[in-house]
PDB file of N, CA and C in Angstrom:
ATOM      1  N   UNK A   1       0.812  -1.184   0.000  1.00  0.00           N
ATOM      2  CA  UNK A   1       0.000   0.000   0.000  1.00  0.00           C
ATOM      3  C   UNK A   1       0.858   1.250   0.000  1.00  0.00           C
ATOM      4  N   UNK A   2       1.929   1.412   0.289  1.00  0.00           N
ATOM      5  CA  UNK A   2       3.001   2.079   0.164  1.00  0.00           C
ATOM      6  C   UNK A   2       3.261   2.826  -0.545  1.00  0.00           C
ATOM      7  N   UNK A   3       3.522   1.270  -1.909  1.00  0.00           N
ATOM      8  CA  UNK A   3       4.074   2.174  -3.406  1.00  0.00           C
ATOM      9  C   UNK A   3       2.728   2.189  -4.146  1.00  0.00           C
ATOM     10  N   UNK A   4       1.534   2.054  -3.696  1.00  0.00           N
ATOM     11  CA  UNK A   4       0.235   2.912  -4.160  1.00  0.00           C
ATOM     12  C   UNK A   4       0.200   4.270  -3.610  1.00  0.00           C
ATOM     13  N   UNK A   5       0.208   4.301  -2.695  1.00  0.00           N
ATOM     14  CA  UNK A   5       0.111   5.883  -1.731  1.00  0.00           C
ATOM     15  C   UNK A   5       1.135   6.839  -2.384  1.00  0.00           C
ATOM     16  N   UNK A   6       2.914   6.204  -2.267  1.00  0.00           N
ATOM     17  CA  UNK A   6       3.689   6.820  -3.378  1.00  0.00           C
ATOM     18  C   UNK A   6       3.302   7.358  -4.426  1.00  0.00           C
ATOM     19  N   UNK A   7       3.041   6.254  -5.811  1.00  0.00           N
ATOM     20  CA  UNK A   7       2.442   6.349  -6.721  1.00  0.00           C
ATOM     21  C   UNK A   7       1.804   7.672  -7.256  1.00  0.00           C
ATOM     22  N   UNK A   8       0.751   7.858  -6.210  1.00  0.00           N
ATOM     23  CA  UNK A   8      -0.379   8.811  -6.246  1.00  0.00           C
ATOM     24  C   UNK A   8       0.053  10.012  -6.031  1.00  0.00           C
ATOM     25  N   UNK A   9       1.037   9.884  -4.865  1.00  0.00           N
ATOM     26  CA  UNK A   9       1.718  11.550  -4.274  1.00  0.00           C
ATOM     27  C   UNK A   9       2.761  11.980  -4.932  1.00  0.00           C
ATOM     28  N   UNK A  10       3.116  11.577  -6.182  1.00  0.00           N
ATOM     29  CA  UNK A  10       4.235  11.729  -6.844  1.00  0.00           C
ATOM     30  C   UNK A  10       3.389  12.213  -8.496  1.00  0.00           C
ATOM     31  N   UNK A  11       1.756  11.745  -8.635  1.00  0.00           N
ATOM     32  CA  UNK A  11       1.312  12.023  -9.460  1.00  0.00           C
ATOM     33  C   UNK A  11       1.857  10.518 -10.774  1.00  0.00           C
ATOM     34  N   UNK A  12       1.649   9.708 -10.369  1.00  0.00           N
ATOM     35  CA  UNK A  12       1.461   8.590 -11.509  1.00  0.00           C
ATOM     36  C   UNK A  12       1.137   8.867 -12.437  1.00  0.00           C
ATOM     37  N   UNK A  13       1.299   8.859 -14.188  1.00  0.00           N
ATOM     38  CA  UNK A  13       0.141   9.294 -15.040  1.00  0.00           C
ATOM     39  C   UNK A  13      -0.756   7.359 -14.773  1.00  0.00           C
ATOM     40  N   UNK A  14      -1.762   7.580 -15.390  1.00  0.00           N
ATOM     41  CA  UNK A  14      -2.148   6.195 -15.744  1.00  0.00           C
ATOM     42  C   UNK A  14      -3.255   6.126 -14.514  1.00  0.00           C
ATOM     43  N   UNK A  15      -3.285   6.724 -13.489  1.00  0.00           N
ATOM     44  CA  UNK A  15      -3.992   6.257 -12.257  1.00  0.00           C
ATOM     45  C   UNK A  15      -5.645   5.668 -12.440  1.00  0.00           C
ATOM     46  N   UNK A  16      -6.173   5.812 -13.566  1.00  0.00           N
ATOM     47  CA  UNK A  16      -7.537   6.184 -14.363  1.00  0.00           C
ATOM     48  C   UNK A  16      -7.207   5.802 -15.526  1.00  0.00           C
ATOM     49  N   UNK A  17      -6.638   4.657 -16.031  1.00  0.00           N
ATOM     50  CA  UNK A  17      -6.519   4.531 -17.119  1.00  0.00           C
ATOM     51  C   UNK A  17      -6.432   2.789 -17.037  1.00  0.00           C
ATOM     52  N   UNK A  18      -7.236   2.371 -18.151  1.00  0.00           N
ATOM     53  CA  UNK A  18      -6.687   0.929 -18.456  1.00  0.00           C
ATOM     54  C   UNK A  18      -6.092   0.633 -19.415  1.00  0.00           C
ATOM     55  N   UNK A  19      -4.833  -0.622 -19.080  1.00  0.00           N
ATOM     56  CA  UNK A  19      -3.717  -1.113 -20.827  1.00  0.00           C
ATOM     57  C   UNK A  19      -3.905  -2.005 -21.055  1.00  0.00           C
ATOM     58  N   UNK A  20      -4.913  -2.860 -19.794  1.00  0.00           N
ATOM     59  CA  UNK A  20      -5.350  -4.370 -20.279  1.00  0.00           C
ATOM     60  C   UNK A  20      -6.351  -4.427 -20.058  1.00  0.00           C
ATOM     61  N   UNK A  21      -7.033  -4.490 -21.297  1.00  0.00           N
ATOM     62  CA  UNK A  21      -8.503  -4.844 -21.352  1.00  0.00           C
ATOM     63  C   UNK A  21      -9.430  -3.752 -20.700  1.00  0.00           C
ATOM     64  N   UNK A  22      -8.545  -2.568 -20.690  1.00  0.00           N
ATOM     65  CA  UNK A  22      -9.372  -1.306 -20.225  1.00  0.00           C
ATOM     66  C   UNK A  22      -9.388  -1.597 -18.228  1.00  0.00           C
ATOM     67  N   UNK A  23      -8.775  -2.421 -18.465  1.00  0.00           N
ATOM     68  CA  UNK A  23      -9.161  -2.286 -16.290  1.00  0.00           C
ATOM     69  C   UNK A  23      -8.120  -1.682 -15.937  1.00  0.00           C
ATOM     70  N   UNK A  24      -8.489  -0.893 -15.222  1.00  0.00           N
ATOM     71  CA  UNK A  24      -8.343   0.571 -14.235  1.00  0.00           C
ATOM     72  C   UNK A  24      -7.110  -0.479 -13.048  1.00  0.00           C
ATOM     73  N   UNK A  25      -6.300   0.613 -12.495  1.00  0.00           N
ATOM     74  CA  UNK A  25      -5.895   0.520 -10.872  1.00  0.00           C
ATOM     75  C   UNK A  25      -7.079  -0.299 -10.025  1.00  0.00           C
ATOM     76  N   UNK A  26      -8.451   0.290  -9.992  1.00  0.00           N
ATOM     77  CA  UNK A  26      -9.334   0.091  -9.620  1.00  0.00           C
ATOM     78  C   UNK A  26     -10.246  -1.060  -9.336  1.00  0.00           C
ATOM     79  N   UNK A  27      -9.989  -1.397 -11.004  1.00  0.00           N
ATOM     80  CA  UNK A  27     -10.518  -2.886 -11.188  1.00  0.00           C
ATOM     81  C   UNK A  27     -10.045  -3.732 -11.078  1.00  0.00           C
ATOM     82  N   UNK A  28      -8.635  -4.037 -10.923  1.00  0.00           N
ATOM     83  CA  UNK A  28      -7.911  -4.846 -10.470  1.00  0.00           C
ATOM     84  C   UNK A  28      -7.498  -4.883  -9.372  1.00  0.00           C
ATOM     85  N   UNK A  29      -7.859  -3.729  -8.319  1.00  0.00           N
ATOM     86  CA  UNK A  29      -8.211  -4.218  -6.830  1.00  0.00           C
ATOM     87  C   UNK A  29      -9.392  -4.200  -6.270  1.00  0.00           C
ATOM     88  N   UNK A  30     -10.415  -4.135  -6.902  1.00  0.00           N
ATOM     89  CA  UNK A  30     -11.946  -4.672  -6.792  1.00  0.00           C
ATOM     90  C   UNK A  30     -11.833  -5.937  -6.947  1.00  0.00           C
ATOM     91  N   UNK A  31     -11.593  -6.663  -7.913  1.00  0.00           N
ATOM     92  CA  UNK A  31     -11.417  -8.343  -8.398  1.00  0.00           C
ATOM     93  C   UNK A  31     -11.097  -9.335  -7.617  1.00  0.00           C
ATOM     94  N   UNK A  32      -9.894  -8.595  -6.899  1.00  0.00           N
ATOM     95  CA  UNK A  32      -8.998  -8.943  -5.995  1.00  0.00           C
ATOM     96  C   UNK A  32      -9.373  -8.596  -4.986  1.00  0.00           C
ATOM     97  N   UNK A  33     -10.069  -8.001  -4.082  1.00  0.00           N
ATOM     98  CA  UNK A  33     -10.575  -7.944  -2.716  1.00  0.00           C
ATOM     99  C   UNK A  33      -9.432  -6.827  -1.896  1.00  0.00           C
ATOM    100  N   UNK A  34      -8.881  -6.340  -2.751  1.00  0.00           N
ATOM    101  CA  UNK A  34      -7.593  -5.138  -2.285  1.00  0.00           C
ATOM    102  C   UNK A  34      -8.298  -3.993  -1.307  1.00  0.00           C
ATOM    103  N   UNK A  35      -9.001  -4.215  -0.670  1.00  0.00           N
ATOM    104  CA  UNK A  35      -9.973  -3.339  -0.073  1.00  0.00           C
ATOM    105  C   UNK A  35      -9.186  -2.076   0.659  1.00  0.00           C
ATOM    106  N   UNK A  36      -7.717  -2.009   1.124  1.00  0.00           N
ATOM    107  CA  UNK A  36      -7.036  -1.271   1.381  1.00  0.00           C
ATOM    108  C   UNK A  36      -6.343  -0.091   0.240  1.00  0.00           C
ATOM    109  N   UNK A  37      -6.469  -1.065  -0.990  1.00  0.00           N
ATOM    110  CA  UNK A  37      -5.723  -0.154  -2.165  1.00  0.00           C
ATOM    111  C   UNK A  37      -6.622   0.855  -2.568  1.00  0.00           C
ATOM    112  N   UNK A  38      -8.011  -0.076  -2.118  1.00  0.00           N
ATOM    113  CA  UNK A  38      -9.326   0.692  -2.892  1.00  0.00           C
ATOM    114  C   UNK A  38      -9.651   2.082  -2.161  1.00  0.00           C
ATOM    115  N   UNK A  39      -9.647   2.168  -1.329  1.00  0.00           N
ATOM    116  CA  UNK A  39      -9.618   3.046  -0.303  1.00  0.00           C
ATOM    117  C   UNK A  39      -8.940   4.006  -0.832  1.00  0.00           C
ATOM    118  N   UNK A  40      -7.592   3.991  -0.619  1.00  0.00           N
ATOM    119  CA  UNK A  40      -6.611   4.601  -0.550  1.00  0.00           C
ATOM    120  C   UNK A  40      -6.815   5.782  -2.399  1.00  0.00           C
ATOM    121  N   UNK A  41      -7.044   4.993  -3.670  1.00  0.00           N
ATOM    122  CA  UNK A  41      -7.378   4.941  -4.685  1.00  0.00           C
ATOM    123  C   UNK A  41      -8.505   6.007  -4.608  1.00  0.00           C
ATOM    124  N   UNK A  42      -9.314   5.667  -3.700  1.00  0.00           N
ATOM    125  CA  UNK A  42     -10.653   6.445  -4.179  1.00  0.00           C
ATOM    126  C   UNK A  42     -10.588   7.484  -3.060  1.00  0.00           C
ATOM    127  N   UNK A  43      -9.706   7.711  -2.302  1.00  0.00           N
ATOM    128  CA  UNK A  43      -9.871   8.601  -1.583  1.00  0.00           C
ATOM    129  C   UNK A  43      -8.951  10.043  -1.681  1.00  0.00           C
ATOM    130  N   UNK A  44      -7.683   9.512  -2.871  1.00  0.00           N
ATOM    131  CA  UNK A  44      -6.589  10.172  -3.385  1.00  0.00           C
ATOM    132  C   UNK A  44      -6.379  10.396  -4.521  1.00  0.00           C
ATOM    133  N   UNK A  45      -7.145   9.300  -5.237  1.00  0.00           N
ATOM    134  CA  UNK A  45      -6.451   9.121  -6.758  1.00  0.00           C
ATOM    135  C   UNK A  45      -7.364   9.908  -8.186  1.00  0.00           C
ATOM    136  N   UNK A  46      -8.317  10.279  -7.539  1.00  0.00           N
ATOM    137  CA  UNK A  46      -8.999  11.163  -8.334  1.00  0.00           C
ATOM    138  C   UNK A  46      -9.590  10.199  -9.279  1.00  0.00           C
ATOM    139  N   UNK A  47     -10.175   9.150  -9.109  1.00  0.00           N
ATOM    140  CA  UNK A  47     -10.309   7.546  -9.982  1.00  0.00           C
ATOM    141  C   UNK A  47     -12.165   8.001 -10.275  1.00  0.00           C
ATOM    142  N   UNK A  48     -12.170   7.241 -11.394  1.00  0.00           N
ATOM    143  CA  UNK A  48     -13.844   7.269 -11.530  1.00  0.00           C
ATOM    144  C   UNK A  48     -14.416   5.594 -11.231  1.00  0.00           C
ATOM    145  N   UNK A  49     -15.261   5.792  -9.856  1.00  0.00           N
ATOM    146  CA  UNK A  49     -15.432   4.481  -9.148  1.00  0.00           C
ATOM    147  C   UNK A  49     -16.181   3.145  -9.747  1.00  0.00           C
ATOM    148  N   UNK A  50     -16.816   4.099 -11.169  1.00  0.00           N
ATOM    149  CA  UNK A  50     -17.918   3.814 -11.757  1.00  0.00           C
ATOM    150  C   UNK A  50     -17.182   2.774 -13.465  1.00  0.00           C
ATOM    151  N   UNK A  51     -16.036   3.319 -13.762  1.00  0.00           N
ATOM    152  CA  UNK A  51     -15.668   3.201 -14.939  1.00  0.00           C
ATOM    153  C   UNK A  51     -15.284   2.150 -15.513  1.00  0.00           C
ATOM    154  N   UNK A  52     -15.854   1.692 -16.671  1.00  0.00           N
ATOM    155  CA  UNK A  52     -16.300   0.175 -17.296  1.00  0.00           C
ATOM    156  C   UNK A  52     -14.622  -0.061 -18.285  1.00  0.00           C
ATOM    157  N   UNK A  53     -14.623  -1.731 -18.140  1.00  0.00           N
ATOM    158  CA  UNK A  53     -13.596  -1.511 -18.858  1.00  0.00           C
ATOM    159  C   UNK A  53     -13.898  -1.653 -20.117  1.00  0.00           C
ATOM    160  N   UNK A  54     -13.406  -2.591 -21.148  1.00  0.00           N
ATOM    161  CA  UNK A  54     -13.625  -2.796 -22.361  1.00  0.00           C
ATOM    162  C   UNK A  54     -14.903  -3.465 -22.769  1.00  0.00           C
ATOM    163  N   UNK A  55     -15.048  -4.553 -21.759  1.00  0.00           N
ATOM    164  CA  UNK A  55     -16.477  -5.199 -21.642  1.00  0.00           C
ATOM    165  C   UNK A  55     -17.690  -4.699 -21.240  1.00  0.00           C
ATOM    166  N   UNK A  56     -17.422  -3.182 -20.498  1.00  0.00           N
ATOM    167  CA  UNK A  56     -18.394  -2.416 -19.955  1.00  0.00           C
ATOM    168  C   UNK A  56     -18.873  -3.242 -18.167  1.00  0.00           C
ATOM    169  N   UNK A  57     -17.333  -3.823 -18.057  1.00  0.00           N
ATOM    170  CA  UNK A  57     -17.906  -4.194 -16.828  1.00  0.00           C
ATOM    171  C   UNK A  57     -17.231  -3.078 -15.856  1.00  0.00           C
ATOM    172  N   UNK A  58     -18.030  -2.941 -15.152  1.00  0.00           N
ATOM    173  CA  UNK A  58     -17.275  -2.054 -13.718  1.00  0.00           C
ATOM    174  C   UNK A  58     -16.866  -2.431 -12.421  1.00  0.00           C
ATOM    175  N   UNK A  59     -16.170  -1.957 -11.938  1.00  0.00           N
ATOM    176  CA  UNK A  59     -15.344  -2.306 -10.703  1.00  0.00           C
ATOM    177  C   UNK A  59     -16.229  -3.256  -9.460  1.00  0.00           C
ATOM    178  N   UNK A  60     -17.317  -2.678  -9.713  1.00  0.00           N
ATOM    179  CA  UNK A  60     -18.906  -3.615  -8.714  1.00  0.00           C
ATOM    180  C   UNK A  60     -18.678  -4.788  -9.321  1.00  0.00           C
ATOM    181  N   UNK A  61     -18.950  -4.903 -10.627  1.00  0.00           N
ATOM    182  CA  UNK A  61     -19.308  -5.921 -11.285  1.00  0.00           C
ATOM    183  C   UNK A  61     -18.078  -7.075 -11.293  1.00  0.00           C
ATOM    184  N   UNK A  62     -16.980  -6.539 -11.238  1.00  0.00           N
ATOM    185  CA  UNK A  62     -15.911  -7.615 -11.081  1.00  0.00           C
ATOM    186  C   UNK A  62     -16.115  -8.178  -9.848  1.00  0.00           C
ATOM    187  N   UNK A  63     -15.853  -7.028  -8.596  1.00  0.00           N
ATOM    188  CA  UNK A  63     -15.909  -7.020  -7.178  1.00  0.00           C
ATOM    189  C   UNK A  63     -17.134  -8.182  -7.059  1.00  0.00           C
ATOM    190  N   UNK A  64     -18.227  -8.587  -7.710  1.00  0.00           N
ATOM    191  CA  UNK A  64     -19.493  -9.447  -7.356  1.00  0.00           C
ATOM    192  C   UNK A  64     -18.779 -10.730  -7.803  1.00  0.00           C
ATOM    193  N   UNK A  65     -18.174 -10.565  -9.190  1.00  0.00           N
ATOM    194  CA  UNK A  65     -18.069 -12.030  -9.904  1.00  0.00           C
ATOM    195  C   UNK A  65     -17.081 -12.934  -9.060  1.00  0.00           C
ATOM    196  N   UNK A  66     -16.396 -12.001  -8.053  1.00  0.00           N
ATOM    197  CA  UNK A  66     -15.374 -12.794  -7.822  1.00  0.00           C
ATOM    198  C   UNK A  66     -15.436 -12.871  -5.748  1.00  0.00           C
ATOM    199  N   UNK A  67     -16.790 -12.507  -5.489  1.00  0.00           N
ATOM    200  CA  UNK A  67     -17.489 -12.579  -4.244  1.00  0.00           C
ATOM    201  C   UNK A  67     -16.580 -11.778  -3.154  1.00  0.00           C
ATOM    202  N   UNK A  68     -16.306 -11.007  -3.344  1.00  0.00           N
ATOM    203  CA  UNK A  68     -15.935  -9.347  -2.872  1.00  0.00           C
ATOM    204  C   UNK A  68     -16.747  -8.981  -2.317  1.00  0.00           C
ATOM    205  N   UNK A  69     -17.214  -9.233  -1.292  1.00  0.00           N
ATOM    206  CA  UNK A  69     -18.581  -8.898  -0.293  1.00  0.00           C
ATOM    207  C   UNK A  69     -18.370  -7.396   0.023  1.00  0.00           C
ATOM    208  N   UNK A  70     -16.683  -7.123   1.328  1.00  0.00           N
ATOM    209  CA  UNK A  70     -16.452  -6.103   1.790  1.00  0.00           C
ATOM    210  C   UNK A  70     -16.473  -4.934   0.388  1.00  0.00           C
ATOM    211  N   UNK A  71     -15.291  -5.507  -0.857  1.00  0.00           N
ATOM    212  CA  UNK A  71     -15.228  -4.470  -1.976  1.00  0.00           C
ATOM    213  C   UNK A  71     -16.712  -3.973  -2.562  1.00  0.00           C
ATOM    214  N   UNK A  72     -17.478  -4.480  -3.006  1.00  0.00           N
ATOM    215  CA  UNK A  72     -19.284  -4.353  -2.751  1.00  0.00           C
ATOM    216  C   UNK A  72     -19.451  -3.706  -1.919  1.00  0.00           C
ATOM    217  N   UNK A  73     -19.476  -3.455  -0.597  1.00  0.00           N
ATOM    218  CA  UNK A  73     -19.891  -2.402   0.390  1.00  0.00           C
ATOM    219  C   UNK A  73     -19.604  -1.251   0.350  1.00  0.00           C
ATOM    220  N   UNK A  74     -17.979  -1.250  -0.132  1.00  0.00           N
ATOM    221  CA  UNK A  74     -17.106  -0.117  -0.127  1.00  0.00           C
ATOM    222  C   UNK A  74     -17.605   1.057  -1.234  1.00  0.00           C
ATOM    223  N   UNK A  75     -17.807   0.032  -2.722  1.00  0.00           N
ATOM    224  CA  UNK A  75     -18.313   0.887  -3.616  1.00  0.00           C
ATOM    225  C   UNK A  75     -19.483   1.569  -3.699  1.00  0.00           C
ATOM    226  N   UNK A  76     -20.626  -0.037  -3.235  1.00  0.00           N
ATOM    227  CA  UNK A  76     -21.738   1.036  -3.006  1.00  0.00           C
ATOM    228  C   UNK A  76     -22.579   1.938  -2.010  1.00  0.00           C
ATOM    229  N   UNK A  77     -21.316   2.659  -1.168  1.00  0.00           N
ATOM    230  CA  UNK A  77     -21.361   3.525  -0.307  1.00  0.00           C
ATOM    231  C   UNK A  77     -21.305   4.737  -1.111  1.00  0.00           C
ATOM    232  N   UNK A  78     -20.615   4.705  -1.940  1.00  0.00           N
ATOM    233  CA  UNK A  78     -20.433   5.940  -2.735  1.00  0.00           C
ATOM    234  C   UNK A  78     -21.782   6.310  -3.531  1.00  0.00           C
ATOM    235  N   UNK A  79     -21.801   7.526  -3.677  1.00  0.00           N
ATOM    236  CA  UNK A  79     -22.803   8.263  -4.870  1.00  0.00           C
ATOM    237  C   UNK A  79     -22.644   8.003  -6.133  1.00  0.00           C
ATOM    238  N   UNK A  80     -21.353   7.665  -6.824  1.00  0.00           N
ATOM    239  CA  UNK A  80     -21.681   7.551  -8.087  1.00  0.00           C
ATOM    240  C   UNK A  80     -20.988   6.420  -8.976  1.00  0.00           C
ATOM    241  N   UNK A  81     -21.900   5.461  -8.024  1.00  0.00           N
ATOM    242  CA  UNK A  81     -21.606   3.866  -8.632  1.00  0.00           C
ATOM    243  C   UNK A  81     -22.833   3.555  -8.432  1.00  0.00           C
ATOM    244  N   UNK A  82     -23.234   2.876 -10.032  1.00  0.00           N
ATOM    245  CA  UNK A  82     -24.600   2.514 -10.000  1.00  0.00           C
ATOM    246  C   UNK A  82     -24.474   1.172 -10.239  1.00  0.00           C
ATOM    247  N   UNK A  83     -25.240   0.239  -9.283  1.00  0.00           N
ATOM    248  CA  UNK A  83     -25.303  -1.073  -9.539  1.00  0.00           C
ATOM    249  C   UNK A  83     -25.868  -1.672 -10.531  1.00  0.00           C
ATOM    250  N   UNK A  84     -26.654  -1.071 -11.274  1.00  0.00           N
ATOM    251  CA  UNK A  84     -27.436  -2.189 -11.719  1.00  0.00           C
ATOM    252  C   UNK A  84     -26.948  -1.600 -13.692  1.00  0.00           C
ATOM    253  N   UNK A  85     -25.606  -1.191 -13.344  1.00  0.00           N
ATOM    254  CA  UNK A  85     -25.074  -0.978 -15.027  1.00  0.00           C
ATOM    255  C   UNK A  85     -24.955  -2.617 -15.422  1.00  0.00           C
ATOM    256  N   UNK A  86     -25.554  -2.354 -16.750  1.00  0.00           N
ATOM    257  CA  UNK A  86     -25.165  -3.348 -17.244  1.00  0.00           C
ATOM    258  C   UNK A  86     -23.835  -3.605 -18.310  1.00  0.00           C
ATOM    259  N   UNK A  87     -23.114  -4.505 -18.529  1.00  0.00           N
ATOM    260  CA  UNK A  87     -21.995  -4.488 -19.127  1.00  0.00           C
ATOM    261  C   UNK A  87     -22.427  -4.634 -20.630  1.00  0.00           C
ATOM    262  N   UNK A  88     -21.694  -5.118 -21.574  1.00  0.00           N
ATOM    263  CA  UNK A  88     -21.823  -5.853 -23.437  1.00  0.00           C
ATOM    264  C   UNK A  88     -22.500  -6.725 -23.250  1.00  0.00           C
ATOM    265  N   UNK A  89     -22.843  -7.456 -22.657  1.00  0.00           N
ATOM    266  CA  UNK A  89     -23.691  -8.700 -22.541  1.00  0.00           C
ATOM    267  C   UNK A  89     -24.888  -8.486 -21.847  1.00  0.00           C
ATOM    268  N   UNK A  90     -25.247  -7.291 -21.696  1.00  0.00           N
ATOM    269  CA  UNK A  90     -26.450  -6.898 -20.880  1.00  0.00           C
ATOM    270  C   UNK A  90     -25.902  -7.936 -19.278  1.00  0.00           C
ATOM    271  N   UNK A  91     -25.196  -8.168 -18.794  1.00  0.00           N
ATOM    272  CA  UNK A  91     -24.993  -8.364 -17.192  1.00  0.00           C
ATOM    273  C   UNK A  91     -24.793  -7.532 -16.325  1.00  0.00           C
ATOM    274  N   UNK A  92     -25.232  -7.731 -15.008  1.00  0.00           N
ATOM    275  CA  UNK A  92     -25.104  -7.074 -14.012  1.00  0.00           C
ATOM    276  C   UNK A  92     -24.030  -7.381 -12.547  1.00  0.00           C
ATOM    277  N   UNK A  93     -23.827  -6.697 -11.625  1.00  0.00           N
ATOM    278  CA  UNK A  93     -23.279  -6.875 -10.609  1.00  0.00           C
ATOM    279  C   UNK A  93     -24.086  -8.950  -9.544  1.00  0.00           C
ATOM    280  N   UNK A  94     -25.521  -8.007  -9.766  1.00  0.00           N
ATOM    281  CA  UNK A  94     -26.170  -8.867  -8.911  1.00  0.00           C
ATOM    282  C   UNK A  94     -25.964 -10.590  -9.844  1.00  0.00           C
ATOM    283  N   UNK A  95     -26.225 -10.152 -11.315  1.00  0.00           N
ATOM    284  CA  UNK A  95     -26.150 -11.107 -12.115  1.00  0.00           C
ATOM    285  C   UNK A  95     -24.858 -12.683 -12.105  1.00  0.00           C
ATOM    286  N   UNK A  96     -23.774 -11.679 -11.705  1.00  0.00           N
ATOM    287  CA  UNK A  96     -22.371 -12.205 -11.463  1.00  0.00           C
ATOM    288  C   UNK A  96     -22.172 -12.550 -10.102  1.00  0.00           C
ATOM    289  N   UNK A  97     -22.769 -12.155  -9.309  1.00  0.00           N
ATOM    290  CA  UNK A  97     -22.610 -12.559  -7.938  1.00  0.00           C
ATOM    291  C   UNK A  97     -23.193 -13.996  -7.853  1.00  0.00           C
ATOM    292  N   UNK A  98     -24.769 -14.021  -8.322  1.00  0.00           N
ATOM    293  CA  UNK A  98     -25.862 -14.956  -8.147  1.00  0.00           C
ATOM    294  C   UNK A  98     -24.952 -16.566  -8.746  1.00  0.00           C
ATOM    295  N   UNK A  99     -24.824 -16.031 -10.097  1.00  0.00           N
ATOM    296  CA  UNK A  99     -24.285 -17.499 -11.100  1.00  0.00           C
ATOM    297  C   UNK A  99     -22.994 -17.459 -10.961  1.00  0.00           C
ATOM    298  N   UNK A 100     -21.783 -16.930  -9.680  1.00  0.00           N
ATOM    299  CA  UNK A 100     -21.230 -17.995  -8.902  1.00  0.00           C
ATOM    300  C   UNK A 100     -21.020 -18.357  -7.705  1.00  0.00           C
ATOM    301  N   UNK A 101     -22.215 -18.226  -7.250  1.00  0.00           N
ATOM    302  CA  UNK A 101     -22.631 -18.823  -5.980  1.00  0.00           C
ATOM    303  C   UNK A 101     -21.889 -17.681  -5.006  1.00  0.00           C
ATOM    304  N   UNK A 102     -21.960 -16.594  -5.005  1.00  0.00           N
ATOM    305  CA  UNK A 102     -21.484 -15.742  -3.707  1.00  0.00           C
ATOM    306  C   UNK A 102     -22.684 -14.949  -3.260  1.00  0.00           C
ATOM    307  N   UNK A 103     -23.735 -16.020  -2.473  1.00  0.00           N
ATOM    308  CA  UNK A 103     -24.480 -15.409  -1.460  1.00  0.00           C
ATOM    309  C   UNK A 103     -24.133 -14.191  -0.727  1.00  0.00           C
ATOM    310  N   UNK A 104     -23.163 -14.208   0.211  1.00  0.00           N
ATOM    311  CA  UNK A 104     -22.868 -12.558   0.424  1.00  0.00           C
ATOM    312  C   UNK A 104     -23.171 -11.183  -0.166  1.00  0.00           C
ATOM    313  N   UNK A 105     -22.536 -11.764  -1.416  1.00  0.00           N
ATOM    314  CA  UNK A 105     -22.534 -10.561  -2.393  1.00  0.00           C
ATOM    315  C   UNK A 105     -23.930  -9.897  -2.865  1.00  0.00           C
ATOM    316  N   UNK A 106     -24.534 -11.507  -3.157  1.00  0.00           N
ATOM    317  CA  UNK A 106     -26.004 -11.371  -3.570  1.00  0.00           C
ATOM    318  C   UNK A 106     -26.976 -10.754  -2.217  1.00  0.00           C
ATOM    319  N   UNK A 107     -26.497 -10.783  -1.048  1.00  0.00           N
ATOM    320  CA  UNK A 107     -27.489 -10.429   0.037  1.00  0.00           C
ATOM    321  C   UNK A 107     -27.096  -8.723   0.226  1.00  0.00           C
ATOM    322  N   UNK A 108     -25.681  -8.455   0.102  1.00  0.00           N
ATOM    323  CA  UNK A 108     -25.086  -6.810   0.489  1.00  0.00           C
ATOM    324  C   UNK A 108     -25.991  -5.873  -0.959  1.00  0.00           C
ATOM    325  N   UNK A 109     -25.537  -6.759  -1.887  1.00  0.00           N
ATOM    326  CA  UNK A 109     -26.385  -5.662  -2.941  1.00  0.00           C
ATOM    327  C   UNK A 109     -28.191  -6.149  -2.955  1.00  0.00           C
ATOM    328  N   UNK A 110     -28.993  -6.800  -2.165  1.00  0.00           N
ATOM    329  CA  UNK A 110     -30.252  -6.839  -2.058  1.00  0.00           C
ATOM    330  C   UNK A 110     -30.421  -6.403  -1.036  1.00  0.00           C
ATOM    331  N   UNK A 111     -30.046  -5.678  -0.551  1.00  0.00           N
ATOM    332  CA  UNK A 111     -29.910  -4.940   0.857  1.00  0.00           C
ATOM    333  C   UNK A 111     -30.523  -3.800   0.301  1.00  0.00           C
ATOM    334  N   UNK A 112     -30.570  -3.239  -0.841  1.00  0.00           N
ATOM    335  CA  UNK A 112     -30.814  -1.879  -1.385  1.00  0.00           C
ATOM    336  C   UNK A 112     -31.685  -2.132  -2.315  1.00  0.00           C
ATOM    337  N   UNK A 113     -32.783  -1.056  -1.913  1.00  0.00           N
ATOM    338  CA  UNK A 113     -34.119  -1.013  -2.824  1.00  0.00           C
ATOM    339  C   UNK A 113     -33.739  -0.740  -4.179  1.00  0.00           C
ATOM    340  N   UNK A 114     -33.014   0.294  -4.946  1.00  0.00           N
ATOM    341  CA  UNK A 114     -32.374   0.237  -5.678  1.00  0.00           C
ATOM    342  C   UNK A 114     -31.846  -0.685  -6.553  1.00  0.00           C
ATOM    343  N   UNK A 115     -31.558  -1.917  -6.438  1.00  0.00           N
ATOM    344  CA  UNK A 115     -30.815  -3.099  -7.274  1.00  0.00           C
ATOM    345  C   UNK A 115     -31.366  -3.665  -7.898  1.00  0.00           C
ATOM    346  N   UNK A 116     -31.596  -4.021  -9.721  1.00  0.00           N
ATOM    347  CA  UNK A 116     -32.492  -4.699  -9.801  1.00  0.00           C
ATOM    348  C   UNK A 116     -32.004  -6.483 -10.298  1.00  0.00           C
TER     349      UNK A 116
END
């Protein structure tokens, strides 16, 4: 978390940018359950929390597929992450949670009237 915090205070270019497959800093510690990087990222990095990669999936939507309960909480605390984007395939957060079996995920985002 270090040479993220570095990174950022030194002005990284790239911080908001994807080279693989369009995923962000972001999305690759959503995926990953980096819940410390994410933080740190969205609280410094001037990141858009919301932003799809090539597939039009977003940082929720990884964070579900890969049963990221806490990363799910984190995001949709924020104002401007909407759950129920759908990606190229018309999928959703809740969609990816459900078909692989991460109950958690599926209960934190049905927690909110909002989700469809």
């Amino acid at each position: 978390m270090d040479i993220v915090t570095a990174l950022i205070e030194i002005g990284a270019p790239g911080i908001d940018e994807g080279r693989f497959r369009g995923y962000t800093p972001l999305i690759w510690a959503a995926q990953n359950g980096q819940e410390e990087v994410m933080k740190i990222l969205l609280e410094r990095g001037h990141v858009n929390p919301d932003k799809p990669d090539e597939k039009g999936q977003t940082p929720i939507s990884h964070a579900a597929r890969n049963g990221q309960a806490g990363v799910v909480k984190i995001l949709l605390a924020l104002q401007n992450v909407n759950p129920n984007n759908s990606d190229l395939g018309s999928r959703r957060a809740l969609s990816y949670a459900a078909q692989n079996g991460h109950a958690e995920v599926v209960r934190v985002l049905l927690e909110r009237n909002d989700v469809n």
